[in-house]
Protein backbone atom coordinates (compact mmCIF):
# COMPACT_ATOMS: atom_id res chain seq x y z
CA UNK A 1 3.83 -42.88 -57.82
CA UNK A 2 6.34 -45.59 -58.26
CA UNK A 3 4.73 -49.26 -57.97
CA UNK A 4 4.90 -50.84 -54.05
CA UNK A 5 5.13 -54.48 -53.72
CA UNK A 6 4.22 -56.47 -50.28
CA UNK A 7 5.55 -59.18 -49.05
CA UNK A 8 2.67 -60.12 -47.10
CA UNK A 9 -0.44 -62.70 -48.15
CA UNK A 10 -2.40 -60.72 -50.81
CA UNK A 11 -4.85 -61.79 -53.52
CA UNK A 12 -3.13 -62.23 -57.02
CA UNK A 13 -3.12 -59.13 -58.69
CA UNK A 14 -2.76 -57.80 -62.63
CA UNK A 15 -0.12 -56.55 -64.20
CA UNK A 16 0.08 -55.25 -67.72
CA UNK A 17 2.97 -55.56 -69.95
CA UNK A 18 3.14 -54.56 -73.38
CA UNK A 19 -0.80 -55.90 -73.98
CA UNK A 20 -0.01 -59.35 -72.26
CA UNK A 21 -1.81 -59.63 -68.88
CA UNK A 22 -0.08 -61.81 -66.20
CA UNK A 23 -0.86 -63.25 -62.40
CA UNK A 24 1.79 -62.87 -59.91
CA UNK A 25 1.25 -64.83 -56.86
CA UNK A 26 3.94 -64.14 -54.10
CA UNK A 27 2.45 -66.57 -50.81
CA UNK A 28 3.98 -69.30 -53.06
CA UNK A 29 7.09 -68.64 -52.59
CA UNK A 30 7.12 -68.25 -48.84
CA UNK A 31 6.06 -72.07 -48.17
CA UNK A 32 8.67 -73.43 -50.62
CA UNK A 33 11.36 -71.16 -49.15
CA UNK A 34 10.33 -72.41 -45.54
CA UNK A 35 10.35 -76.03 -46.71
CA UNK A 36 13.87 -75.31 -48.19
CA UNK A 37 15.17 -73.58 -44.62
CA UNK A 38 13.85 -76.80 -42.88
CA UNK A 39 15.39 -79.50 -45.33
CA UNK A 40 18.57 -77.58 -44.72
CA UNK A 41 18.17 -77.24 -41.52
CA UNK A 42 17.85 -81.13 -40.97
CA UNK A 43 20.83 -81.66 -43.46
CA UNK A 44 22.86 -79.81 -41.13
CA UNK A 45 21.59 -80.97 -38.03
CA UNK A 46 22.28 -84.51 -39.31
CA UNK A 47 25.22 -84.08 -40.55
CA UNK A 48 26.37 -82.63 -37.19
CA UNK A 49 25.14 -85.79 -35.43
CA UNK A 50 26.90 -87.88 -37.30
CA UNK A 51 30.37 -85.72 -36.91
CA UNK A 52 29.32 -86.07 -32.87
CA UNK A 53 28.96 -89.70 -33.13
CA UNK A 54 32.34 -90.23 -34.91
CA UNK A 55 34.01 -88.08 -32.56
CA UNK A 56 32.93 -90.24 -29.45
CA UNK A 57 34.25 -93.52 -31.18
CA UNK A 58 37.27 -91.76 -32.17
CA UNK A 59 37.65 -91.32 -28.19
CA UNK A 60 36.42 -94.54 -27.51
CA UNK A 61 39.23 -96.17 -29.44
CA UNK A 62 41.53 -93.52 -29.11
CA UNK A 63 44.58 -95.07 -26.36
CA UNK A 64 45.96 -93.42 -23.71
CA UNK A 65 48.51 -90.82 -23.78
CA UNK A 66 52.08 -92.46 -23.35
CA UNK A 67 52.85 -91.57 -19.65
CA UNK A 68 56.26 -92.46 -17.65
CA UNK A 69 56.66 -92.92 -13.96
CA UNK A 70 57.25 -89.38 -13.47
CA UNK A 71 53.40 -88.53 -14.41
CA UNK A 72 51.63 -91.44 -12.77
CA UNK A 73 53.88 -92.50 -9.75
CA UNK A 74 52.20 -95.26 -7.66
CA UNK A 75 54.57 -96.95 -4.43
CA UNK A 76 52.95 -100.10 -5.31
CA UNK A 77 55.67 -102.51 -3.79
CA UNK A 78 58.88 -102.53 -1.70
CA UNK A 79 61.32 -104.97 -3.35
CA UNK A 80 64.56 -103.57 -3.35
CA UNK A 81 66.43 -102.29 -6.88
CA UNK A 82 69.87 -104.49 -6.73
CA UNK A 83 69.29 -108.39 -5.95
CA UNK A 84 72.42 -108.28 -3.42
CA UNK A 85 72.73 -112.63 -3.51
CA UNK A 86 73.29 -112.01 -6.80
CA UNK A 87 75.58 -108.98 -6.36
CA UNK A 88 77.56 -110.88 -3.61
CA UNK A 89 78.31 -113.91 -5.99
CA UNK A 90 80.27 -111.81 -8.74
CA UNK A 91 84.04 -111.10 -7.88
CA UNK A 92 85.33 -107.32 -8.38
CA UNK A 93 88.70 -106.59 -8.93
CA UNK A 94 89.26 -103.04 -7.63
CA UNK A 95 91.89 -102.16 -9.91
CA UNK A 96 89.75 -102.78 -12.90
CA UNK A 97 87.12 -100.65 -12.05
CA UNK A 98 87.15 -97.13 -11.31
CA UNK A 99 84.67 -94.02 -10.07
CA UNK A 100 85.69 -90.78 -12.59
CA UNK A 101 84.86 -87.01 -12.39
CA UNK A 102 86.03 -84.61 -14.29
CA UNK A 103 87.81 -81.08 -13.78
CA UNK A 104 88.29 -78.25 -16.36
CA UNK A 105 89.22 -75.83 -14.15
CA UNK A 106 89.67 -74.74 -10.49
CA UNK A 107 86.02 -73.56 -9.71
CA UNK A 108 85.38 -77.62 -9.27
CA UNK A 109 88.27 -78.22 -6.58
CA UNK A 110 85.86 -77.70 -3.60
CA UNK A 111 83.41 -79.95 -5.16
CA UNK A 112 85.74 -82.63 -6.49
CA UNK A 113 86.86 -83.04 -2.92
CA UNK A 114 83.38 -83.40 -1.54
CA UNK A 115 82.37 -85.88 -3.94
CA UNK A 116 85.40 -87.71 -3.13
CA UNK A 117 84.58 -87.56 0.90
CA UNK A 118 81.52 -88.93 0.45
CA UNK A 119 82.82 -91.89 -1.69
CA UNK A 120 84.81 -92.96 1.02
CA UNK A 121 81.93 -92.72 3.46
CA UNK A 122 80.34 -94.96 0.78
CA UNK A 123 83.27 -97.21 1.38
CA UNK A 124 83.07 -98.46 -2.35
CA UNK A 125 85.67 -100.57 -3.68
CA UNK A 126 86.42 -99.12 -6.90
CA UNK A 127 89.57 -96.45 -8.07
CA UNK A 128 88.96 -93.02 -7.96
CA UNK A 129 90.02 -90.94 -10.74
CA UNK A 130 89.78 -87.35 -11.69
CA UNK A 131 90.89 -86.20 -15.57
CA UNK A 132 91.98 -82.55 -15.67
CA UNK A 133 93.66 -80.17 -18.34
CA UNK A 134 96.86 -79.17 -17.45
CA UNK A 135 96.79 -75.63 -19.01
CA UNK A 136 93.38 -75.06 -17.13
CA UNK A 137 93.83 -76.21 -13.53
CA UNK A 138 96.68 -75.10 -11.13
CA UNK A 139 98.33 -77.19 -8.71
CA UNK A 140 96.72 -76.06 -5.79
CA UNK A 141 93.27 -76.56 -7.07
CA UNK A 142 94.36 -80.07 -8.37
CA UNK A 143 95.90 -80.77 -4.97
CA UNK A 144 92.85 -79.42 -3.08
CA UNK A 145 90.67 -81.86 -5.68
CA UNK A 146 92.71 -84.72 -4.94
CA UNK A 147 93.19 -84.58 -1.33
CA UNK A 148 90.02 -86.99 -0.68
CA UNK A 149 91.48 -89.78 -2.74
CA UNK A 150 91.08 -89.11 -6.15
CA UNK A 151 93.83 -89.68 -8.27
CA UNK A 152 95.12 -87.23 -11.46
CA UNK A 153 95.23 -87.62 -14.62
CA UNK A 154 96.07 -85.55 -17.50
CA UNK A 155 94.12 -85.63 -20.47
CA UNK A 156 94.46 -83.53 -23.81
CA UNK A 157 90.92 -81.55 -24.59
CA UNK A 158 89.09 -82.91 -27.48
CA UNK A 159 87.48 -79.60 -29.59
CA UNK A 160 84.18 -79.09 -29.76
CA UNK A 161 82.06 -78.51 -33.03
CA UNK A 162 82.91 -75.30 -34.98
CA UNK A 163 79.11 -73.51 -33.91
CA UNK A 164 76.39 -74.02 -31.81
CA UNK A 165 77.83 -75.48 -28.54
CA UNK A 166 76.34 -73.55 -25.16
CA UNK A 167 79.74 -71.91 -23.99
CA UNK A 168 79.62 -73.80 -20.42
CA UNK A 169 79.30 -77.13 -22.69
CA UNK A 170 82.72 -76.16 -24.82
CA UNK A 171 84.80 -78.73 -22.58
CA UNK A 172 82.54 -81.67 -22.32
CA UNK A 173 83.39 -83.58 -25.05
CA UNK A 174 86.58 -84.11 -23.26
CA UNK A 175 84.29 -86.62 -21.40
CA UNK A 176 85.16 -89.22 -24.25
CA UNK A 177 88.44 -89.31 -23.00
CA UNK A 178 86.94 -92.16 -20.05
CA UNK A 179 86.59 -95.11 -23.06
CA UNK A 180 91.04 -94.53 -23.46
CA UNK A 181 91.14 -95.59 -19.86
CA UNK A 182 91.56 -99.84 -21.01
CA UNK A 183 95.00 -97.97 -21.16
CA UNK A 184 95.52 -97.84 -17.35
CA UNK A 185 94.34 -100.95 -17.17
CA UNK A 186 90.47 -99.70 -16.43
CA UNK A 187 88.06 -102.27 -17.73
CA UNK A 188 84.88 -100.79 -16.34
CA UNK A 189 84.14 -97.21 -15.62
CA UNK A 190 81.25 -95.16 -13.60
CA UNK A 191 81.58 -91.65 -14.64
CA UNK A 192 80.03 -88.87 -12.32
CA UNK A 193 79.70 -85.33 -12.93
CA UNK A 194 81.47 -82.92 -10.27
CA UNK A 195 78.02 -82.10 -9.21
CA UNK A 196 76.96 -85.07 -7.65
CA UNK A 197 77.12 -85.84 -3.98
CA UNK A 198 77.47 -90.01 -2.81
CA UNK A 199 74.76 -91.75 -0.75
CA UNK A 200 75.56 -94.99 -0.79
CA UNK A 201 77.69 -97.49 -2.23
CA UNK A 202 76.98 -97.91 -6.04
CA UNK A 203 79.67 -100.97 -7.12
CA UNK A 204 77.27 -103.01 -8.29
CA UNK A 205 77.29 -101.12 -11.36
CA UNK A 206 80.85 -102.66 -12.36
CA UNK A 207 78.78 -106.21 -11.73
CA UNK A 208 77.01 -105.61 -15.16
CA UNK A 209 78.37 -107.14 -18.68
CA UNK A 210 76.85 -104.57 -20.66
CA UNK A 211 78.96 -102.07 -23.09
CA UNK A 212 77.03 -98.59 -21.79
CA UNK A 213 74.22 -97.49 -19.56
CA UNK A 214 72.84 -94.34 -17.97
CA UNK A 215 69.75 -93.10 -16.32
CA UNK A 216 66.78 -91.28 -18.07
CA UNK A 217 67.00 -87.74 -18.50
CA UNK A 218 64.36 -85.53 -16.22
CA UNK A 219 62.68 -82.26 -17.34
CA UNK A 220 60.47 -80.77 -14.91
CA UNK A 221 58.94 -78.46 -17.39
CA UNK A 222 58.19 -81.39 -19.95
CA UNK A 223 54.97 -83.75 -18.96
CA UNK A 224 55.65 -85.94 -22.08
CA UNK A 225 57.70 -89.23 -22.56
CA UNK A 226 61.50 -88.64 -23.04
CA UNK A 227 63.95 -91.41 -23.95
CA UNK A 228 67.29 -89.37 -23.91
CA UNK A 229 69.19 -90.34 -21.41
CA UNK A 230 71.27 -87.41 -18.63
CA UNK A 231 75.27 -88.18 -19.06
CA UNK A 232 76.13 -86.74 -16.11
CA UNK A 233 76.51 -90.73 -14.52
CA UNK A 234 77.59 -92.74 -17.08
CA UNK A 235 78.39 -96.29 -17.04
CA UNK A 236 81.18 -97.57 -19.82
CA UNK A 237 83.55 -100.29 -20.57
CA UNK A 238 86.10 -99.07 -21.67
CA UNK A 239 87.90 -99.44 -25.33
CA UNK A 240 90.58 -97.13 -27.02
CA UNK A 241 89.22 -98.35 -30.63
CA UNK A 242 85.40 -96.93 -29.25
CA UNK A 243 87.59 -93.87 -28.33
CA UNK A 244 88.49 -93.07 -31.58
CA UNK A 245 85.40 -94.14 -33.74
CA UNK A 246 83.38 -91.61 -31.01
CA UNK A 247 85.37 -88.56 -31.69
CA UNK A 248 85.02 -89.05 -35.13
CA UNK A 249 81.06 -88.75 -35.19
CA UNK A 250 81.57 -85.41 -33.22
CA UNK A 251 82.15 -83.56 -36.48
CA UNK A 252 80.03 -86.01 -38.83
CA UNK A 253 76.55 -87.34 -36.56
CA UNK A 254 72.95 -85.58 -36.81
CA UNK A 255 72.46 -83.98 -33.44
CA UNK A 256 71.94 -80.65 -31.83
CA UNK A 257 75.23 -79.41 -31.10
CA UNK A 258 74.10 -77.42 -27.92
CA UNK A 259 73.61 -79.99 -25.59
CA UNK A 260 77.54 -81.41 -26.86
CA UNK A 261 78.32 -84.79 -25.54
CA UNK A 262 75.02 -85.82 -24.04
CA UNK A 263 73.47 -85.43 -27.60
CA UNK A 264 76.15 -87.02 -29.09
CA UNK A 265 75.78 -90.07 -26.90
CA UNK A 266 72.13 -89.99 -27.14
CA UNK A 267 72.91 -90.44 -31.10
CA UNK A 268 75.35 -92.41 -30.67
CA UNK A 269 73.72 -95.25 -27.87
CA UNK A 270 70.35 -93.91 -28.24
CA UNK A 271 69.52 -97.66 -29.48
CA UNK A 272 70.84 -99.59 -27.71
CA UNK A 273 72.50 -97.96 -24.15
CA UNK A 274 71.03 -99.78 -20.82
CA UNK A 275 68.57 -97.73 -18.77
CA UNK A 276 69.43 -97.48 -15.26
CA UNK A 277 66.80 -97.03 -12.16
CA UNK A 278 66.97 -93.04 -11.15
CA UNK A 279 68.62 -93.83 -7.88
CA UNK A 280 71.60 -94.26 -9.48
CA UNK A 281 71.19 -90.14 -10.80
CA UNK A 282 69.09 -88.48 -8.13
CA UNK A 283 68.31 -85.33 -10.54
CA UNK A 284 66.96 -82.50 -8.34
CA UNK A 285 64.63 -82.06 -11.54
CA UNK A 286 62.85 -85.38 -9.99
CA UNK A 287 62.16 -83.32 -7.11
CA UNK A 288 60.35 -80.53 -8.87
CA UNK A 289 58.64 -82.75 -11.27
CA UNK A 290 57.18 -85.58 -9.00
CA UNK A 291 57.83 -84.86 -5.04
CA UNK A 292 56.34 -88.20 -4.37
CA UNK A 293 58.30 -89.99 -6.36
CA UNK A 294 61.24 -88.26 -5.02
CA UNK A 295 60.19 -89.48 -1.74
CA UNK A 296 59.63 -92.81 -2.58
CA UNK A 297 63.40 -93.36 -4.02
CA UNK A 298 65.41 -91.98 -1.05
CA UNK A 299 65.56 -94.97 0.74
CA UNK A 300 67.93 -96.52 -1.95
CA UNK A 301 68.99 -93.25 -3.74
CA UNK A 302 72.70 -93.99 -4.88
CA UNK A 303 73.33 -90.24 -5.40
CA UNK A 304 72.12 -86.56 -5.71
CA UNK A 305 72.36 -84.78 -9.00
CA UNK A 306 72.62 -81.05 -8.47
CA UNK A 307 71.53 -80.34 -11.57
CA UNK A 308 69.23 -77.42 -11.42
CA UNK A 309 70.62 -75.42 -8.37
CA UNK A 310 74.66 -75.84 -7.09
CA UNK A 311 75.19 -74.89 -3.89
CA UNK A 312 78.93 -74.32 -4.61
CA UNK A 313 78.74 -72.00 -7.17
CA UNK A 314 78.06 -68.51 -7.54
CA UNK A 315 77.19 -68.89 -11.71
CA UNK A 316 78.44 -71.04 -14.15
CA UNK A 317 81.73 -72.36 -12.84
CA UNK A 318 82.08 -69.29 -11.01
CA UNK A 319 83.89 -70.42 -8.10
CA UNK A 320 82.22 -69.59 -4.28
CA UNK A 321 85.35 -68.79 -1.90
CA UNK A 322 85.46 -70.84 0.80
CA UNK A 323 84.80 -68.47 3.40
CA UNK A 324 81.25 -67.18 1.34
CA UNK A 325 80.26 -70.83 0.97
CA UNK A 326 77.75 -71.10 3.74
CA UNK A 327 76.65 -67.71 2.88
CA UNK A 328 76.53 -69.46 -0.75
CA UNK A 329 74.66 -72.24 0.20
CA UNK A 330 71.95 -70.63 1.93
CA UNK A 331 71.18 -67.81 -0.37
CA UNK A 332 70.67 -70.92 -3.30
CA UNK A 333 68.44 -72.82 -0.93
CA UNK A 334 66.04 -69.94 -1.16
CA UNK A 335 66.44 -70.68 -5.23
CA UNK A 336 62.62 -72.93 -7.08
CA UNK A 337 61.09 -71.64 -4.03
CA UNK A 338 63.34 -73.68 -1.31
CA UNK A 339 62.57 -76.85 -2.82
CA UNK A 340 65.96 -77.92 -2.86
CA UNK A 341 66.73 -76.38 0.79
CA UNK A 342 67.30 -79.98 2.51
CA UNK A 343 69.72 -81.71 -0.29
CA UNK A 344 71.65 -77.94 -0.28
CA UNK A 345 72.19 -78.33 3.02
CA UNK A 346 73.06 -81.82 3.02
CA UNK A 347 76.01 -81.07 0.25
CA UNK A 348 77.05 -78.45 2.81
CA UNK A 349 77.44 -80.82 5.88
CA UNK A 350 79.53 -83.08 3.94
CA UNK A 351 81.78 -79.99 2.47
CA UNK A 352 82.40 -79.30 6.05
CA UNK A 353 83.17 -83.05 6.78
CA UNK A 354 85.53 -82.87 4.14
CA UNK A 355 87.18 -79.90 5.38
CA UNK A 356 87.79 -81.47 9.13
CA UNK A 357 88.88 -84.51 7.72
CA UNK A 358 91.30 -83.44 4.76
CA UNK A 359 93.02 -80.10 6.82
CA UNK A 360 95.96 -81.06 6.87
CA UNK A 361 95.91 -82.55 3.04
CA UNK A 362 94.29 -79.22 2.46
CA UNK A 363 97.05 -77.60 4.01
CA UNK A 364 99.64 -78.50 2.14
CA UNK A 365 97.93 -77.47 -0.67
CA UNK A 366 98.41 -74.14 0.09
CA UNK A 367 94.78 -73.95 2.28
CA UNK A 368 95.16 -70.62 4.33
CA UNK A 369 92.31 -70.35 6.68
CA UNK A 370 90.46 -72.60 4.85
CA UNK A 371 90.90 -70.64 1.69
């Protein structure tokens, strides 16, 4: 039968091997393997302790996470944005400042005319202006857009980068055209997207000495700290040479193509553009990242940004006929859950203002039963 060994306590036993006689005696090894198992064991143990301990300082001395207003909002005093003594003391001349949208085609007639309605209800001081491309807005549009006091003017379209521009963004770099306007004897220009709607008077703005300033960019879906700024209210003082030396980074500056001129101008002023309060770009993304804050800013809110939902649009500059737009407007205040049901239906109030007012104007545009 073949030899059995045991690993159990046993008295040492003989074993022959070519004529030498030896002693085997296994229980030693069990103790010294135990005493191994626990020395490691403690090694380990230790050694996990002291990872532990580092950790906790590590958090200890760690600092915060870099939060903005939009992630820790706290209404912790009532003092108003604009010092209006101040305001009051500097003298505006209206003809060298001026409030300018943009059109690229007709789709933006019906909102170009509300933005201009509530301007005037704003009663501010400044020009209105409204830069359009000839080949890509008819007169009846351009008539419709102007009928609330804007005033046309023709601009050539400044091309794009060669690839990766978003297909709605092809046209915006036209948008550089507003630092040529020292040649109609602009010195100072506030630049609002056709998607904004006026709250209240904003001319302070032209009060400022600096070259370029904007308001902080908003993304709901973003808890982190952002320093880009959104260019769809601009503030600029104007120069033909700054013109020029901007259209020549389009095809030469580092920056992601897709987002077109706001990335540009993020490259381009990134260091050293002025950051404006958010009530001078009321970005519905405020709303659906902090509702409180939101809240808290509508007592001085300069404007709303439709940014996320318009109510005058079927798509992307897929114009609503004017007949569908209530029909329009409700159907996208069901849009983000009916967040953004109240500010829809605040645009529409004014649209209809703006119709009642401007008939006639709209009229002899061509306007046939308010189409």
């Amino acid at each position: 039968m073949p030899e059995v060994q045991f690993l159990s306590f046993m008295p040492p036993y003989r074993h022959r091997h070519r004529g030498l006689t030896t002693v085997r005696q296994p229980w030693i090894w069990f103790p010294l393997m135990l005493g191994c198992a626990v020395v490691l064991h403690l090694r380990i143990a230790w050694q996990l302790q002291e990872a532990r301990s580092a950790r906790d300082h590590d958090d200890e001395c760690r600092p915060e996470p870099i939060r903005t207003i939009l992630d820790n909002f706290q209404h912790l005093h009532d003092l108003p944005v604009v010092n209006e003594q101040f305001f009051r003391s500097v003298p505006l001349v209206r003809s060298e400042n001026a409030i300018v949208t943009s059109m690229y085609n007709d789709a933006f007639a019906v909102p170009i005319a509300t933005l201009g309605h509530s301007l005037n209800k704003a009663d501010s001081t400044a020009r209105r202006v409204v830069f359009y491309f000839p080949g890509q807005v008819t007169e009846r549009a351009l008539c419709i857009a102007t009928a609330s006091g804007f005033e046309p003017h023709a601009v050539s379209r400044i091309e794009p980068p060669a690839d990766g521009v978003f297909e709605h963004f092809m046209d915006q770099f036209t948008k550089l055209s507003i630092w040529k306007f020292d040649e109609l004897g602009i010195k100072a220009v506030v630049y609002l997207d056709a998607d904004t709607l006026v709250r209240r008077n904003f001319d302070e703005l032209f009060a400022m000495p600096f070259n370029f300033a904007a308001v902080p960019d908003v993304y709901f879906w973003d808890p982190g700290f952002d320093i880009a700024f959104n260019a769809g209210v601009l503030f600029v003082r104007t120069s033909t040479k700054m013109f020029h030396h901007l259209v020549r980074q389009i095809h030469t500056a580092r920056y992601p193509h897709g987002e077109a001129e706001q990335a540009l101008l993020n490259v381009f002023h990134g260091a050293d553009a002025v950051r404006l309060p958010y009530i001078y770009n009321g970005n519905l993304a405020i709303k659906k990242r902090n509702p409180e804050m939101w809240e808290a800013l509508q007592s001085e809110l300069r404007l709303i940004h439709y940014t996320l939902v318009k109510p005058f649009w079927r798509g992307v500059y897929n114009e609503t006929g004017v007949e569908d737009m209530h029909r329009n407007v409700l159907e996208k205040a069901e849009a983000w859950d009916g967040i953004f049901r109240d500010e829809l239906l605040e645009w529409e109030e004014v649209w209809n203002e703006t119709r009642a007012t401007h008939r006639s104007a709209f009229t002899r545009c061509g306007w046939k039963d308010g189409h």
